[in-house]
N, C-alpha and C. Protein backbone atom coordinates (compact mmCIF):
# COMPACT_ATOMS: atom_id res chain seq x y z
N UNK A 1 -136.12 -65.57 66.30
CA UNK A 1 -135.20 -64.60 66.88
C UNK A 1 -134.83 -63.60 65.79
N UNK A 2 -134.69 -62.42 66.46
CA UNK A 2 -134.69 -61.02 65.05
C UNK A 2 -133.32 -60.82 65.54
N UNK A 3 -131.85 -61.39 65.36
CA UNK A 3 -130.63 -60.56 65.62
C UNK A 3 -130.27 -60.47 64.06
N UNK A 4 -129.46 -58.80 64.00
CA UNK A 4 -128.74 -58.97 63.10
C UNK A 4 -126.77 -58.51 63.39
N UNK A 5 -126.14 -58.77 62.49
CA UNK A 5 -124.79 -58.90 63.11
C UNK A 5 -123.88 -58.51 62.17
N UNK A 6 -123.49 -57.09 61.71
CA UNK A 6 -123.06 -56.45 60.53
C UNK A 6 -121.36 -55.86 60.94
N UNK A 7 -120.69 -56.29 59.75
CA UNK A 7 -119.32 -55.69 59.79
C UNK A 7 -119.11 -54.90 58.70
N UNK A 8 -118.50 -53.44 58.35
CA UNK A 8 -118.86 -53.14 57.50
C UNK A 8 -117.97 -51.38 57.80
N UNK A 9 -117.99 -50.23 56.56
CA UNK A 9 -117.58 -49.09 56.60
C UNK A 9 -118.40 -47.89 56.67
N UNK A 10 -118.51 -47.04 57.72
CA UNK A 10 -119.33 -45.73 57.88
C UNK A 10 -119.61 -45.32 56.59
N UNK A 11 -120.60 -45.05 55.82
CA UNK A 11 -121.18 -44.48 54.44
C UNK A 11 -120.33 -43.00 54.83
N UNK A 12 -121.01 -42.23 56.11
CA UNK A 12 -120.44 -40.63 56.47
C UNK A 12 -120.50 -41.00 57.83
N UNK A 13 -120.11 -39.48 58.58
CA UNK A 13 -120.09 -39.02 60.17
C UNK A 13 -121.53 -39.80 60.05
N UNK A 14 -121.86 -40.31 61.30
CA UNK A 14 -122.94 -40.38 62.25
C UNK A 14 -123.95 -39.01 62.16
N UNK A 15 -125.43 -39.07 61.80
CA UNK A 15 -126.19 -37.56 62.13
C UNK A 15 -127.52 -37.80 63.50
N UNK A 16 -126.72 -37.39 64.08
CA UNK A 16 -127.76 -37.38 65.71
C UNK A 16 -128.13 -36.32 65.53
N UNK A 17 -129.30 -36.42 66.19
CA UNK A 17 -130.76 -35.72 66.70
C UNK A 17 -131.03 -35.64 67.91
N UNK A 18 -131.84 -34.66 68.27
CA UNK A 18 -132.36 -35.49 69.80
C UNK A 18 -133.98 -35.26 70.52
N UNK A 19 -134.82 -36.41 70.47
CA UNK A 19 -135.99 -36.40 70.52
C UNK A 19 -136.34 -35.12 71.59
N UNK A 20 -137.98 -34.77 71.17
CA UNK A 20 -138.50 -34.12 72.03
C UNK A 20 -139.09 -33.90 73.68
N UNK A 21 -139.13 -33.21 74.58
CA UNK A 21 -139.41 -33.73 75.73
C UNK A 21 -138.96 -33.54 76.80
N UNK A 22 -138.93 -33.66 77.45
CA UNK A 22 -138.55 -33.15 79.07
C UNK A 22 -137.35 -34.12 79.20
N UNK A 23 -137.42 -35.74 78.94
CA UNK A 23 -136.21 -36.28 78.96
C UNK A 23 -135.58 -36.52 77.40
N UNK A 24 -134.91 -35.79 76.55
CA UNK A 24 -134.37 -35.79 75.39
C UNK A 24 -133.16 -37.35 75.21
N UNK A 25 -133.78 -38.01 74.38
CA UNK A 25 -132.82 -38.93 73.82
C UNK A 25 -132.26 -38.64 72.82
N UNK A 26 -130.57 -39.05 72.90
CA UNK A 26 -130.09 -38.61 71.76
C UNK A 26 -130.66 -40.36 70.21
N UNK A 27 -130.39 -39.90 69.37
CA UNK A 27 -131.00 -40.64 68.46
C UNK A 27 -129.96 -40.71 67.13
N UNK A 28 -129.02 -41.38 67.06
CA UNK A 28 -127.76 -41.16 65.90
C UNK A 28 -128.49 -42.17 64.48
N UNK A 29 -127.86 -41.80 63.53
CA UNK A 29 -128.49 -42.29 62.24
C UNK A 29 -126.89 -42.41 61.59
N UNK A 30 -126.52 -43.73 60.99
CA UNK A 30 -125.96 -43.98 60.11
C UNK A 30 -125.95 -45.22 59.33
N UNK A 31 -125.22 -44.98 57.93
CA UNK A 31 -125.24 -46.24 57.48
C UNK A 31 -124.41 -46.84 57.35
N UNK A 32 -123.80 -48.40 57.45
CA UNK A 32 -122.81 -49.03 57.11
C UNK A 32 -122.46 -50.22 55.73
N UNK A 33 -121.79 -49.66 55.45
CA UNK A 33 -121.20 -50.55 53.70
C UNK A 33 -121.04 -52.05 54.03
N UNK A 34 -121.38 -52.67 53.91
CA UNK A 34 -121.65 -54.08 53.84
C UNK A 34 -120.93 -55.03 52.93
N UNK A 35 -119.15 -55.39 52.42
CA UNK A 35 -119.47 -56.44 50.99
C UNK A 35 -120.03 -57.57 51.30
N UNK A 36 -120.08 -57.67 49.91
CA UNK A 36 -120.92 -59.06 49.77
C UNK A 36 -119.79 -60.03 49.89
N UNK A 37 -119.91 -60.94 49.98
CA UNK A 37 -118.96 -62.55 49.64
C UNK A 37 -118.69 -62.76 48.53
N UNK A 38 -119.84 -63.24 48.23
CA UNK A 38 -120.23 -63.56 46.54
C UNK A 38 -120.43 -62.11 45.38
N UNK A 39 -119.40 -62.48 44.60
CA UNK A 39 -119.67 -61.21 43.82
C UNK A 39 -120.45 -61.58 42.77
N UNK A 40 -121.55 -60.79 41.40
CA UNK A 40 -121.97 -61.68 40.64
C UNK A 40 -122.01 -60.37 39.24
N UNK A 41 -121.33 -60.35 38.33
CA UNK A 41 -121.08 -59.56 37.70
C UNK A 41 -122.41 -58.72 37.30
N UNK A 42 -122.12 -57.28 36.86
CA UNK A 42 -123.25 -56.87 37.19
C UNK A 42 -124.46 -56.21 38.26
N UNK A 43 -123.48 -57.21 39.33
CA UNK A 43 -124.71 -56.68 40.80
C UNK A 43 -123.85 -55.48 41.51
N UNK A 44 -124.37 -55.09 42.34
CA UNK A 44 -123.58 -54.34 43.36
C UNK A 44 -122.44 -55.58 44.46
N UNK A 45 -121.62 -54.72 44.51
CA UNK A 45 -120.26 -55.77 45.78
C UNK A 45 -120.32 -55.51 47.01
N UNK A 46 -121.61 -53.87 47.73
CA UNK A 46 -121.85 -53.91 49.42
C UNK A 46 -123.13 -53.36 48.83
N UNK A 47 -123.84 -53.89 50.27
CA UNK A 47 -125.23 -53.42 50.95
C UNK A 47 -125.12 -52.27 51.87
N UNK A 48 -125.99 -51.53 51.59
CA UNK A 48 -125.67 -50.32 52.54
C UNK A 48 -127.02 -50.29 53.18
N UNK A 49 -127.14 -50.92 54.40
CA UNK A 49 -127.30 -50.49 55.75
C UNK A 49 -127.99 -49.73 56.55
N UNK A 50 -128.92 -48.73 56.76
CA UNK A 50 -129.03 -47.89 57.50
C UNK A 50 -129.14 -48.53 58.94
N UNK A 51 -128.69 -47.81 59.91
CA UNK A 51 -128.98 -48.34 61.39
C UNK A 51 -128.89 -47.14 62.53
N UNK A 52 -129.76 -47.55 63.08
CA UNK A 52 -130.42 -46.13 63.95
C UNK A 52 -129.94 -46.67 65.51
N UNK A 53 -128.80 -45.51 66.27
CA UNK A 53 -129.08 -45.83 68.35
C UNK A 53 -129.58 -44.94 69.22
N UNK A 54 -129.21 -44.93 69.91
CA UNK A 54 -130.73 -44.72 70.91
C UNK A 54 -129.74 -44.15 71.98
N UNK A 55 -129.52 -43.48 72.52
CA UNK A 55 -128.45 -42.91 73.83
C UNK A 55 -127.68 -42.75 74.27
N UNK A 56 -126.85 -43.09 75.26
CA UNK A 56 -125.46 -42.60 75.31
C UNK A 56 -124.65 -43.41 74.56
N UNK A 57 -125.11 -44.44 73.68
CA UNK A 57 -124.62 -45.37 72.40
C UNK A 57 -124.37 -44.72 71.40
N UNK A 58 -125.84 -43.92 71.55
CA UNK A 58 -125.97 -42.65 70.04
C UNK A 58 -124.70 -41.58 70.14
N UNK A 59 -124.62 -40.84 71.67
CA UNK A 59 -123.91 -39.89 71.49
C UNK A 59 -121.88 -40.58 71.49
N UNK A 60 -122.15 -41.68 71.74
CA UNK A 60 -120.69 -42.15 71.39
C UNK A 60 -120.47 -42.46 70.01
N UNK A 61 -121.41 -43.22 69.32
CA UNK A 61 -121.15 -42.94 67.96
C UNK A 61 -120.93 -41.53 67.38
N UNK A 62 -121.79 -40.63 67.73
CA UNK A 62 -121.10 -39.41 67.71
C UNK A 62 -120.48 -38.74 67.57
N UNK A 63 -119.55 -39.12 69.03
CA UNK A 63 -118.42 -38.85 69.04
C UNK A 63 -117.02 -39.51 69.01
N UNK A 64 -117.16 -40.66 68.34
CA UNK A 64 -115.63 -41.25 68.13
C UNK A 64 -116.39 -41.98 66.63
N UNK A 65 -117.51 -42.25 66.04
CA UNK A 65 -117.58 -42.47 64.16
C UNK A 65 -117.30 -41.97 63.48
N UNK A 66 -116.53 -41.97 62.71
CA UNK A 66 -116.29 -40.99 61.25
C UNK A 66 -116.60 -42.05 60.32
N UNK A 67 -116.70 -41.18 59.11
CA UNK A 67 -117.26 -41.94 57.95
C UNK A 67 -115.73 -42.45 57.32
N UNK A 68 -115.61 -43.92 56.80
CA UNK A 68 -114.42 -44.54 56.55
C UNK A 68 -114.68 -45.50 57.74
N UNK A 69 -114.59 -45.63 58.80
CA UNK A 69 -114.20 -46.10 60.18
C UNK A 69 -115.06 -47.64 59.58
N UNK A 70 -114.29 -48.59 60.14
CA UNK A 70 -114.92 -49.91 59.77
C UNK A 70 -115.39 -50.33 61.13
N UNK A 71 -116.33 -50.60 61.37
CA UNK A 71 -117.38 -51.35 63.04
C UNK A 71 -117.90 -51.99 62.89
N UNK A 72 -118.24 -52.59 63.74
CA UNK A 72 -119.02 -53.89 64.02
C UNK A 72 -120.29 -53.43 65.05
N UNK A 73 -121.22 -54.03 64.41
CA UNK A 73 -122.56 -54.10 65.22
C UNK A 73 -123.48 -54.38 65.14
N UNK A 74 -124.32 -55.04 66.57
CA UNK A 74 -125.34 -55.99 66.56
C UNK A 74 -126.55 -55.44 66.44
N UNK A 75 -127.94 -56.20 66.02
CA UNK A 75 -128.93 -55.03 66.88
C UNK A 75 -130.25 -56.52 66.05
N UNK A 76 -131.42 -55.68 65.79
CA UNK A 76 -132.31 -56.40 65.60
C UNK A 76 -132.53 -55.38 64.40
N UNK A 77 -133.76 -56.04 63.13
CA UNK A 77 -133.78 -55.37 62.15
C UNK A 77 -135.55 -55.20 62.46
N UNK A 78 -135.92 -53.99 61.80
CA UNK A 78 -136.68 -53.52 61.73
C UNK A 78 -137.45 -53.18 60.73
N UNK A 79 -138.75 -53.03 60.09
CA UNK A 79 -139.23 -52.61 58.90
C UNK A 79 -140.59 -51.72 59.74
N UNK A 80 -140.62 -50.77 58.77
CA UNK A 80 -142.11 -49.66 58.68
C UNK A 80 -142.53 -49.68 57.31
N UNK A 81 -143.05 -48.35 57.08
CA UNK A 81 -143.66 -47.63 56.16
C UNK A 81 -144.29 -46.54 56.20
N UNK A 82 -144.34 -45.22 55.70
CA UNK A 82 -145.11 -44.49 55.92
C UNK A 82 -145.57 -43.65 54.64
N UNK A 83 -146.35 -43.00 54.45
CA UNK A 83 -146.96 -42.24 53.59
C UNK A 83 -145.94 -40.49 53.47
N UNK A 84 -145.76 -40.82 51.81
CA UNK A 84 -144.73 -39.02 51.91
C UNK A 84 -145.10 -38.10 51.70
N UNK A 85 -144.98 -37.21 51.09
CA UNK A 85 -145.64 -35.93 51.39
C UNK A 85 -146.45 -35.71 49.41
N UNK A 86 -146.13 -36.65 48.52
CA UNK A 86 -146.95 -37.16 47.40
C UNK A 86 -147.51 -38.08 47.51
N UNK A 87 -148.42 -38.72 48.93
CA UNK A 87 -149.02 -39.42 48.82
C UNK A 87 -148.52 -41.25 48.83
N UNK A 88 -147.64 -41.52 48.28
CA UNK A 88 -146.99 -42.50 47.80
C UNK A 88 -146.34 -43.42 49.60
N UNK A 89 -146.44 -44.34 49.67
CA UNK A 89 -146.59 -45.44 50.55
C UNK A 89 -144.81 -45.94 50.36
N UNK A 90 -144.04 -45.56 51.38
CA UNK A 90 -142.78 -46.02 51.00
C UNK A 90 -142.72 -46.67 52.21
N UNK A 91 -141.68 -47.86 51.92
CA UNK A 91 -141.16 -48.86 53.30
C UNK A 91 -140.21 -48.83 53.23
N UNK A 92 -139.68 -48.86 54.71
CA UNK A 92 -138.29 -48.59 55.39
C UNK A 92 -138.19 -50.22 56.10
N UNK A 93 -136.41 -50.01 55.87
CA UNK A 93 -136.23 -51.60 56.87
C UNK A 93 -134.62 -50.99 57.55
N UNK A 94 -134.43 -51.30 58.22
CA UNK A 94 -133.20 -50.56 59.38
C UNK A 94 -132.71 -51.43 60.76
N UNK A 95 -131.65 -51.27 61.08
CA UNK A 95 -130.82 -52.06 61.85
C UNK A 95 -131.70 -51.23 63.22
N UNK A 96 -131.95 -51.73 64.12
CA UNK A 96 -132.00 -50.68 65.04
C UNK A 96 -130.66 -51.42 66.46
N UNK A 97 -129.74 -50.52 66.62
CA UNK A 97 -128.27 -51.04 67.33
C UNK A 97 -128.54 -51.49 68.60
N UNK A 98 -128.21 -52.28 69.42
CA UNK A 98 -128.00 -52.59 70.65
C UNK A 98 -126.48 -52.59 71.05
N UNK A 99 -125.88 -53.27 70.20
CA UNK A 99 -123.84 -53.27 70.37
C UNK A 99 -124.15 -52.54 68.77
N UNK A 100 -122.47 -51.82 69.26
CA UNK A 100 -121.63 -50.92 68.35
C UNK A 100 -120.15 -51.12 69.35
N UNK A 101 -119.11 -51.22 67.89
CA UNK A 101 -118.03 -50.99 68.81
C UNK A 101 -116.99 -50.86 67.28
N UNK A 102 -115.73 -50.79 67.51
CA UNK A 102 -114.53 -50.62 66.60
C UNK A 102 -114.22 -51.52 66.04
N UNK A 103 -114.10 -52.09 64.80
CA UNK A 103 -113.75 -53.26 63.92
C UNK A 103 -112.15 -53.10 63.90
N UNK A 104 -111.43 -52.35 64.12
CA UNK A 104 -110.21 -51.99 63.57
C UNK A 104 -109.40 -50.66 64.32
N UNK A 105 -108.15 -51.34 64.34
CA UNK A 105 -107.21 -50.27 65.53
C UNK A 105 -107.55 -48.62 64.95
N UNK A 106 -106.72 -48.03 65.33
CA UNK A 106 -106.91 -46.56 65.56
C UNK A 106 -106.04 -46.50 63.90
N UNK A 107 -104.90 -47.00 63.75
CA UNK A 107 -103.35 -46.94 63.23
C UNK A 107 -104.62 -46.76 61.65
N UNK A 108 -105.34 -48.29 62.06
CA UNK A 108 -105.99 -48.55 60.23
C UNK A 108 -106.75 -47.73 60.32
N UNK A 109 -107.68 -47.42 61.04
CA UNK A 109 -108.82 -46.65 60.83
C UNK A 109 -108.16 -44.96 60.26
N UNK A 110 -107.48 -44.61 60.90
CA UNK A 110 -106.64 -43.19 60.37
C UNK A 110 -105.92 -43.46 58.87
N UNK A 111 -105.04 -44.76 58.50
CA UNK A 111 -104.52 -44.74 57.39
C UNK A 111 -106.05 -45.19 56.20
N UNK A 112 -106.98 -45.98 56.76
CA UNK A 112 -108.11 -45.71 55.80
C UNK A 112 -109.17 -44.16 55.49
N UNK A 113 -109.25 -43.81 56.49
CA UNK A 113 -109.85 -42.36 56.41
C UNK A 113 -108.53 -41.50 55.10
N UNK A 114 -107.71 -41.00 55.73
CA UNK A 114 -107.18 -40.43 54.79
C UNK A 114 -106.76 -40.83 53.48
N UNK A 115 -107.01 -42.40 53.22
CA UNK A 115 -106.76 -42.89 51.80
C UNK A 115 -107.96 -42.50 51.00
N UNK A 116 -109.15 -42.72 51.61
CA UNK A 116 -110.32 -42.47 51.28
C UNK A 116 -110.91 -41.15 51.23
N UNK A 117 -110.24 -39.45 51.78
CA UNK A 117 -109.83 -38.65 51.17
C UNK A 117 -109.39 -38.03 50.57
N UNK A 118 -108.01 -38.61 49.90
CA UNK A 118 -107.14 -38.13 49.43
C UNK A 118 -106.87 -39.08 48.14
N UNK A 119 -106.13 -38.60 47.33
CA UNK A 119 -105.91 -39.71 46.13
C UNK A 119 -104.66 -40.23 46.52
N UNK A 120 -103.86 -39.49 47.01
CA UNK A 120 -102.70 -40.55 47.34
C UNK A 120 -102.60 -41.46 48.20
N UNK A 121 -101.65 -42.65 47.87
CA UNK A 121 -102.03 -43.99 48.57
C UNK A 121 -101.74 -43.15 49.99
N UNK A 122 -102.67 -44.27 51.01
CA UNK A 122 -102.39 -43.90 52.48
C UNK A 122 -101.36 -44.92 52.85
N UNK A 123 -100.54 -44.07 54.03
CA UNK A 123 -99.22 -44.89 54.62
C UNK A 123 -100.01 -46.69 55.14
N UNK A 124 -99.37 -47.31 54.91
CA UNK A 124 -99.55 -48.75 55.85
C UNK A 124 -99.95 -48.52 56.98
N UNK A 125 -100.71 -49.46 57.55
CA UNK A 125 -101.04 -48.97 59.20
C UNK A 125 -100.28 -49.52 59.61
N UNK A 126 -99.94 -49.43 60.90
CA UNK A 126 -99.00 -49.45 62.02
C UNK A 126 -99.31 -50.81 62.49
N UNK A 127 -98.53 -51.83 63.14
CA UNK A 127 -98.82 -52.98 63.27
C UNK A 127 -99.74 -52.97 65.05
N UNK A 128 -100.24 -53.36 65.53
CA UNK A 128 -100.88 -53.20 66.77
C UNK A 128 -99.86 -53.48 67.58
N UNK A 129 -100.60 -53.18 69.12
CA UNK A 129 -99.02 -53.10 70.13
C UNK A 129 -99.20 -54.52 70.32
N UNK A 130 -97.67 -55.04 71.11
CA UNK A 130 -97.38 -56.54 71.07
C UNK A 130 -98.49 -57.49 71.36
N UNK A 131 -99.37 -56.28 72.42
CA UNK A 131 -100.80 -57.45 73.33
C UNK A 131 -101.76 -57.21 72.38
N UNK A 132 -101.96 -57.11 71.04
CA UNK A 132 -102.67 -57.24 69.96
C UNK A 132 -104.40 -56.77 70.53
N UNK A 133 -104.37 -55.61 71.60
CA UNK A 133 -105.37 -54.80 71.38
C UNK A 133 -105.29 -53.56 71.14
N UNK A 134 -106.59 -52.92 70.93
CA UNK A 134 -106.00 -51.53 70.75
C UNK A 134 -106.65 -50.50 71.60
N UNK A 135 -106.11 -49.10 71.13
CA UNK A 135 -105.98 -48.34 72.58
C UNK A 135 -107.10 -47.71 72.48
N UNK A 136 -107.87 -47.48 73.77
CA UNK A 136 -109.40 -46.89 74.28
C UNK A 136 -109.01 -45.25 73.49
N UNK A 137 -110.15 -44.85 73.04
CA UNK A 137 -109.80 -43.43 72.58
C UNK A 137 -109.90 -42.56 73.49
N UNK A 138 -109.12 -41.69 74.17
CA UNK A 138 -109.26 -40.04 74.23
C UNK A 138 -110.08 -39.89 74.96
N UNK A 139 -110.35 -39.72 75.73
CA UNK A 139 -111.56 -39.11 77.17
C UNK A 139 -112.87 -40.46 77.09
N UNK A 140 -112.67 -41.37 76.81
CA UNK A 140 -113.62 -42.64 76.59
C UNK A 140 -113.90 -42.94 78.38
N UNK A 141 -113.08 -43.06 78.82
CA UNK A 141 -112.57 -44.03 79.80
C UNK A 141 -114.02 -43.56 81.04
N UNK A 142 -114.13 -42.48 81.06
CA UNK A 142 -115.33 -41.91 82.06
C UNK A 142 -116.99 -42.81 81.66
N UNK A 143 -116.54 -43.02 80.33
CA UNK A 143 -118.17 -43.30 79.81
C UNK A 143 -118.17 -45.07 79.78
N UNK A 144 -116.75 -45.62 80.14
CA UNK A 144 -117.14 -47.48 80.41
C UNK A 144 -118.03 -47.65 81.68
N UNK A 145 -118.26 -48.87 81.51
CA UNK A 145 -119.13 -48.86 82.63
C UNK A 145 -118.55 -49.78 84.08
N UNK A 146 -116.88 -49.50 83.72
CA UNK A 146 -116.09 -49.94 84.85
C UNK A 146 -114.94 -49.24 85.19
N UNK A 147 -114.26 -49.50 86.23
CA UNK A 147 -112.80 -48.68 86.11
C UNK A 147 -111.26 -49.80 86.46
């Protein structure tokens, strides 16, 4: 079985594309920061990720990922290779997404974005509402696949 199952921080915004063709898929590209568990002096402390979606997945990453934003998501991993434009034989290995979704309320995700712009500390996040979920973003609600 090829699942993989990553928690982790947007490297940047999401960069969608959208294939060629009479029916155009959108096609989003990002990467996610990964730590490690085990730290080992010397090594790097996250893996960074690339992971590629595929449609109205893609264009929601889109439009509610920012880079900072911590998510969660599943998918299967993938490897290629292709030849570059010196000849030289490079291999690629990549998440390709099936689930994507929000690791973290709105409150953290906003007080981490702006900590992570700014040098001054960011405010505490806000504690979640009493029913300890958090709130659907902003014109979302058309694109669930219930009502």
């Amino acid at each position: 079985m090829n699942k993989a199952i990553l928690v982790g921080r947007l490297t940047r915004d999401p960069e969608v594309r959208y294939s060629q063709g009479e029916n155009a898929t959108a096609v989003a590209r990002y990467t996610v920061a990964v730590d490690r568990r085990f730290k080992r002096d010397g090594e790097p402390t996250a893996d960074f990720i690339p992971c590629v979606v595929f449609g109205r997945s893609a264009e929601f990453a889109e439009k509610y990922f920012r880079q900072g934003m911590r998510v969660s998501i599943s998918g299967r991993i993938q490897t290629g290779s292709y030849t570059n434009k010196d000849g030289v034989r490079v291999y690629t290995t990549e998440v390709i997404v099936e689930e994507q979704e929000f690791a973290e309320s709105r409150a953290e995700s906003e007080a981490n974005r702006s900590s992570y712009h700014q040098s001054a500390p960011a405010p505490a996040p806000s504690a979640p509402a009493g029913d300890g979920f958090m709130n659907i973003p902003d014109g979302v609600e058309e694109e669930l696949p219930f009502n």
